[in-house]
C-alpha atoms as a PDB file:
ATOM      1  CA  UNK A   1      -4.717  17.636 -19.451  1.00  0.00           C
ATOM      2  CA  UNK A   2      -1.781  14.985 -17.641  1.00  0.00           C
ATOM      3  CA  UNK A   3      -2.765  11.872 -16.400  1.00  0.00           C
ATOM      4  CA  UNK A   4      -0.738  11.077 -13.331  1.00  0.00           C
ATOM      5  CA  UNK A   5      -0.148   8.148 -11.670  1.00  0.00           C
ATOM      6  CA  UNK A   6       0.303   8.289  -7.523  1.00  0.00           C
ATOM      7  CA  UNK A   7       3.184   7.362  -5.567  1.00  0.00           C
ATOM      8  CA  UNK A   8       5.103   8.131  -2.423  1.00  0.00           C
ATOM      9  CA  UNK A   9       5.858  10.933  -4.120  1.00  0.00           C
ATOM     10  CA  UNK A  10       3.391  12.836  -5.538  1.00  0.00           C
ATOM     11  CA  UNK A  11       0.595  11.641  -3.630  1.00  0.00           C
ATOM     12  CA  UNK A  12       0.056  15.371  -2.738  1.00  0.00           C
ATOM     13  CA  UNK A  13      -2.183  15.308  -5.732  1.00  0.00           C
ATOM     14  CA  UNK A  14      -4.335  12.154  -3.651  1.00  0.00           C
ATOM     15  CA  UNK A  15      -4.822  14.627  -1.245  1.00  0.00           C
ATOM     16  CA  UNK A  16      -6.465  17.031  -3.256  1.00  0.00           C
ATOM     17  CA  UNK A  17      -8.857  14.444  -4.914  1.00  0.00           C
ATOM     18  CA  UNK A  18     -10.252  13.003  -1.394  1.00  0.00           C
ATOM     19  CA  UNK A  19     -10.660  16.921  -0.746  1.00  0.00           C
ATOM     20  CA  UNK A  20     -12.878  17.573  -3.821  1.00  0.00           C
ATOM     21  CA  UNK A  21     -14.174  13.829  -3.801  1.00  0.00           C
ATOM     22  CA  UNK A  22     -14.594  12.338  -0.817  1.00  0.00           C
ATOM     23  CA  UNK A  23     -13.855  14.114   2.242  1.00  0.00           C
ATOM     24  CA  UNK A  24     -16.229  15.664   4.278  1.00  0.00           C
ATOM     25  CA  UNK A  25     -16.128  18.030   7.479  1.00  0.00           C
ATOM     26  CA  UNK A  26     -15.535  13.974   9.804  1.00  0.00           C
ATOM     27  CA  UNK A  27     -12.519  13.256   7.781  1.00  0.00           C
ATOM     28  CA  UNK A  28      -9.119  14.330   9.640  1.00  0.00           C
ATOM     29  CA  UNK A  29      -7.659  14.800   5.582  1.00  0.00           C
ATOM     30  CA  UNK A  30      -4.781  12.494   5.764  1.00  0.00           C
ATOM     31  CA  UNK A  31      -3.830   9.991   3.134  1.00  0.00           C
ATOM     32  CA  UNK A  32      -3.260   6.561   3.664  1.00  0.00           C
ATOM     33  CA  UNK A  33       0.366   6.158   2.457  1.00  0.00           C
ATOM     34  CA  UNK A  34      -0.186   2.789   2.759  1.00  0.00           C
ATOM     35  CA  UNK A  35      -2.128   2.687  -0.173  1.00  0.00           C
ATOM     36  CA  UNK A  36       0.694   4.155  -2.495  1.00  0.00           C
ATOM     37  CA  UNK A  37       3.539   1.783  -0.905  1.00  0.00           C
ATOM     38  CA  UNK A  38       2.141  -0.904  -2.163  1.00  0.00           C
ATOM     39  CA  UNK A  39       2.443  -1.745  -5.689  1.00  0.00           C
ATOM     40  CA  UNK A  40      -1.081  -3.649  -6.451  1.00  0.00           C
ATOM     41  CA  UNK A  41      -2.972  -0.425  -5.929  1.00  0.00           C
ATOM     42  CA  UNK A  42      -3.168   1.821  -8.798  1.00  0.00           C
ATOM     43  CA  UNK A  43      -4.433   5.506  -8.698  1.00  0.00           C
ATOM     44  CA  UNK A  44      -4.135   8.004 -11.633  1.00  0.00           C
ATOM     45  CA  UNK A  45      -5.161  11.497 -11.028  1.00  0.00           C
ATOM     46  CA  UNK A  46      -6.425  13.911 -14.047  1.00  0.00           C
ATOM     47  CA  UNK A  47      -4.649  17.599 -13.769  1.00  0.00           C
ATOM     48  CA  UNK A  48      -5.409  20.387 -16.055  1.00  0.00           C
ATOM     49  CA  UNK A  49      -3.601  23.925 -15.375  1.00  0.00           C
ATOM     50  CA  UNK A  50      -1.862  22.132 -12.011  1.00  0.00           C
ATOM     51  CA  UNK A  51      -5.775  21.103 -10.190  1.00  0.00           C
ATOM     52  CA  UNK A  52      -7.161  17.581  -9.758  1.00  0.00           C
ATOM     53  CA  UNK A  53     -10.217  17.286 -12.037  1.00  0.00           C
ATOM     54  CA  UNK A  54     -10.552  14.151 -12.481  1.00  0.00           C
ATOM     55  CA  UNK A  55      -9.361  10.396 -10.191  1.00  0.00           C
ATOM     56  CA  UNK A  56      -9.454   6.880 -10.793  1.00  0.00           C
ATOM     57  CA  UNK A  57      -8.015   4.263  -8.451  1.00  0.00           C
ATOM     58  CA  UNK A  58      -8.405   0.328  -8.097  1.00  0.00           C
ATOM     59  CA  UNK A  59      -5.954  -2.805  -7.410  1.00  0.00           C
ATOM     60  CA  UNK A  60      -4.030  -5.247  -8.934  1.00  0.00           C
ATOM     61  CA  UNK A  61      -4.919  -8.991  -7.409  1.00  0.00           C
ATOM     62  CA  UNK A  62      -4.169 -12.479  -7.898  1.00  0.00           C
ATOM     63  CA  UNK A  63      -6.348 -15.219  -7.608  1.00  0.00           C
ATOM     64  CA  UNK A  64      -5.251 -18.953  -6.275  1.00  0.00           C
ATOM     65  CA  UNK A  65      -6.881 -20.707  -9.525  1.00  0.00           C
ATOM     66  CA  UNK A  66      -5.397 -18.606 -12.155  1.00  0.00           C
ATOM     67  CA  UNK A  67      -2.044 -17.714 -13.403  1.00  0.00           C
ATOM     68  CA  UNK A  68      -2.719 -14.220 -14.675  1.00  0.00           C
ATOM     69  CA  UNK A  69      -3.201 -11.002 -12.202  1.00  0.00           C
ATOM     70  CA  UNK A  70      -7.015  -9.196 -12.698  1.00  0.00           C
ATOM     71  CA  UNK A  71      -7.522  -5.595 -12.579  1.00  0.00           C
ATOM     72  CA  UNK A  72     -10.461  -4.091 -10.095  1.00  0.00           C
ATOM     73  CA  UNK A  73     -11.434  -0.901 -11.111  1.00  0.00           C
ATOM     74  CA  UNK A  74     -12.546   0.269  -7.746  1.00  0.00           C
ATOM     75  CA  UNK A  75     -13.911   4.505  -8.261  1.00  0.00           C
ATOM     76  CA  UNK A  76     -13.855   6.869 -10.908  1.00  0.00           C
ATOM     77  CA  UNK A  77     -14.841  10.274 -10.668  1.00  0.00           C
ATOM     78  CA  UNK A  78     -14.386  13.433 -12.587  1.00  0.00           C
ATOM     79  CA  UNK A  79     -15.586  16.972 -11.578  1.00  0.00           C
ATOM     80  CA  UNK A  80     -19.138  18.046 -12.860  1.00  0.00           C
ATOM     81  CA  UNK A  81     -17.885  21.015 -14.972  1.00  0.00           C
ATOM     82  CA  UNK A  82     -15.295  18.798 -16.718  1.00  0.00           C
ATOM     83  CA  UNK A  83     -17.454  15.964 -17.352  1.00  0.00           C
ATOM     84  CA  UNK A  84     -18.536  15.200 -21.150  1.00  0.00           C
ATOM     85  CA  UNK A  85     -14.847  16.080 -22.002  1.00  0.00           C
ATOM     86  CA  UNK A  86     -13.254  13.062 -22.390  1.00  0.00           C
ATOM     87  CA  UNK A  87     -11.571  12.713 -18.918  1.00  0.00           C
ATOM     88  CA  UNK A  88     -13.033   9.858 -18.101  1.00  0.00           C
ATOM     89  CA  UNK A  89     -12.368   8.153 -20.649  1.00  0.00           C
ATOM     90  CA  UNK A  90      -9.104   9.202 -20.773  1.00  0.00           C
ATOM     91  CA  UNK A  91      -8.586   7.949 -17.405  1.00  0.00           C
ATOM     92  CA  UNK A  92      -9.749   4.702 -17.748  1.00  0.00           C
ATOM     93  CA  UNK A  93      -7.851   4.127 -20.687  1.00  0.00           C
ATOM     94  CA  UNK A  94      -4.855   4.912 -18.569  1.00  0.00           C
ATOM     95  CA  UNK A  95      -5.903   2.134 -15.975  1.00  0.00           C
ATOM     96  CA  UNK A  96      -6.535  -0.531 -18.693  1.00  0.00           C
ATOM     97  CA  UNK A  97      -3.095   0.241 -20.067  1.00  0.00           C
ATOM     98  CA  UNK A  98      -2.063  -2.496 -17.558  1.00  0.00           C
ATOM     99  CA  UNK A  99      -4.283  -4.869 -19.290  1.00  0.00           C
ATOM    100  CA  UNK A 100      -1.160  -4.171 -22.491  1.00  0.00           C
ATOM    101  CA  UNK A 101       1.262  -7.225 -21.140  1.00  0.00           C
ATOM    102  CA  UNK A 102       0.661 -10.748 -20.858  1.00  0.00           C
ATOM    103  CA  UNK A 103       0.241 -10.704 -17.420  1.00  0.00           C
ATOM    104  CA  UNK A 104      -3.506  -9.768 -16.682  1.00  0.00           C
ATOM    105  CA  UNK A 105      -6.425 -11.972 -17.700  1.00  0.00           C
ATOM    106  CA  UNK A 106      -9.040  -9.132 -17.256  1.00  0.00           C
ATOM    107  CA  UNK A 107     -10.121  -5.982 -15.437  1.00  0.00           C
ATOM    108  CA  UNK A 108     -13.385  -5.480 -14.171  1.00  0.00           C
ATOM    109  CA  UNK A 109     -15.644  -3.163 -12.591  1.00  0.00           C
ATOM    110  CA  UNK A 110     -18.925  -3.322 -10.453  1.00  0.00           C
ATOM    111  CA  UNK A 111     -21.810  -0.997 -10.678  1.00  0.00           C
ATOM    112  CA  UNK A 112     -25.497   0.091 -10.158  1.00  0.00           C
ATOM    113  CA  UNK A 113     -28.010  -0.082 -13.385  1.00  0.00           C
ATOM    114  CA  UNK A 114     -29.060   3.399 -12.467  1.00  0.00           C
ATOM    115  CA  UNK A 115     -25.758   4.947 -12.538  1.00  0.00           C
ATOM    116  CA  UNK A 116     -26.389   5.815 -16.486  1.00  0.00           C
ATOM    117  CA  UNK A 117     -23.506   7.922 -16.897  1.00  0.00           C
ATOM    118  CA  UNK A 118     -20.980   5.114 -15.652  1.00  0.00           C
ATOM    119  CA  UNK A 119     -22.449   2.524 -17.499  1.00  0.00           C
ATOM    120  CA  UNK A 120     -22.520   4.589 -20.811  1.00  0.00           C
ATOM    121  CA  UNK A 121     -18.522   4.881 -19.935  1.00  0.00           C
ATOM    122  CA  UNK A 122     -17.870   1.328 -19.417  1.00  0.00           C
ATOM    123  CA  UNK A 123     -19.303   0.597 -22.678  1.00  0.00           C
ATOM    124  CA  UNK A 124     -18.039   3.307 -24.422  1.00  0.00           C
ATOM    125  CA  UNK A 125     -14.010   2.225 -23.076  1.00  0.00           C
ATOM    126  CA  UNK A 126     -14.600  -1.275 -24.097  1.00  0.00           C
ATOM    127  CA  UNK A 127     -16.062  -2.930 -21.393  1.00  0.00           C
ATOM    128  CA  UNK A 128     -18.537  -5.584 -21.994  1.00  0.00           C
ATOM    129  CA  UNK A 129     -21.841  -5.961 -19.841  1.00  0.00           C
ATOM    130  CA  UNK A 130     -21.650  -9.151 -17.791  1.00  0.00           C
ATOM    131  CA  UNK A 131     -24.687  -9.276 -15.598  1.00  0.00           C
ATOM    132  CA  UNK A 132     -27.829  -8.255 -16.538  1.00  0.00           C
ATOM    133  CA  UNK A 133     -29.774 -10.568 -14.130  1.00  0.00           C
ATOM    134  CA  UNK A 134     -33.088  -8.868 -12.040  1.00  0.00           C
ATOM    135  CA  UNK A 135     -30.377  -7.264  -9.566  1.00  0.00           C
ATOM    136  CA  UNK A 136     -29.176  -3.351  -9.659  1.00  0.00           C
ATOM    137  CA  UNK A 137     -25.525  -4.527  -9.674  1.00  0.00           C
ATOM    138  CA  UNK A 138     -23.705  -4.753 -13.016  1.00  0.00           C
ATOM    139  CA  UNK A 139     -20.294  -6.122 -13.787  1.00  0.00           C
ATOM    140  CA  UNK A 140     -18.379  -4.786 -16.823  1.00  0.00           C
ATOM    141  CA  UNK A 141     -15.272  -6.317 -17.733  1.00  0.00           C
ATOM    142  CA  UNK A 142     -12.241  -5.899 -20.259  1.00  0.00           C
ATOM    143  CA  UNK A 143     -10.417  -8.585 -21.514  1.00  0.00           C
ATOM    144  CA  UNK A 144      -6.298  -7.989 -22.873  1.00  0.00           C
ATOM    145  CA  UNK A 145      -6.260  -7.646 -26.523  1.00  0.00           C
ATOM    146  CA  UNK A 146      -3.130  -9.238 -26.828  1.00  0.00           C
END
């Protein structure tokens, strides 16, 4: 398996993973190249014998109160028949890689209590369970371990 991150020049691969994750017969399949011209927004793409199995994409921000840039971990997904294998892991491993300077304060990600297999990643990459109030929305976050 690679782990690739997108750019203006490979975003072919960004293609594929709308294809198999997102797109449906409405979409006109174009990228937004937008997306990958602009350096806060981070997508990695899992490949195994040259086909997208696996994508995980978010953004880097800034907030006005804080001197340190925060990582949102916006969608993860991995194909069905290559799930339990450790490519999701392995993908958001790759993503929290950015957390590995001094410039981030934390990454986070949002998500619904009943999505059990997400949670059971979040917790099993690190992240730590934030809110746990009476809603179905769930924040997990990392924090740099430098």
């Amino acid at each position: 398996m690679e782990i690739i991150r997108l750019n203006t020049q490979n975003n072919s691969f960004a293609k594929e993973a709308a294809r198999i994750f997102y797109w449906d017969d409405r979409n006109d399949n174009r990228v937004n190249e937008r997306f990958f011209k602009d350096d806060k927004n981070i997508m990695y793409v899992a490949v195994v014998e040259g086909e997208v199995v696996g994508q995980i994409y978010g953004y880097i921000f800034e907030r006005f109160d804080m001197p340190k840039k925060q990582l949102f971990l916006y969608s993860i997904d991995v194909l069905k028949s290559y799930q339990k294998r450790g490519i999701g892991k392995a993908l958001v491993y790759k993503f929290l890689d950015h957390l590995n300077t001094d410039d981030y304060h934390k990454a986070f990600v949002l998500t619904n209590k009943g999505n059990v297999s997400a949670m059971s990643l979040y917790k099993s990459t690190g992240g730590k369970q934030i809110v746990s109030d009476e809603g179905e929305e769930i924040l997990f976050k990392w924090i740099p371990s430098i």
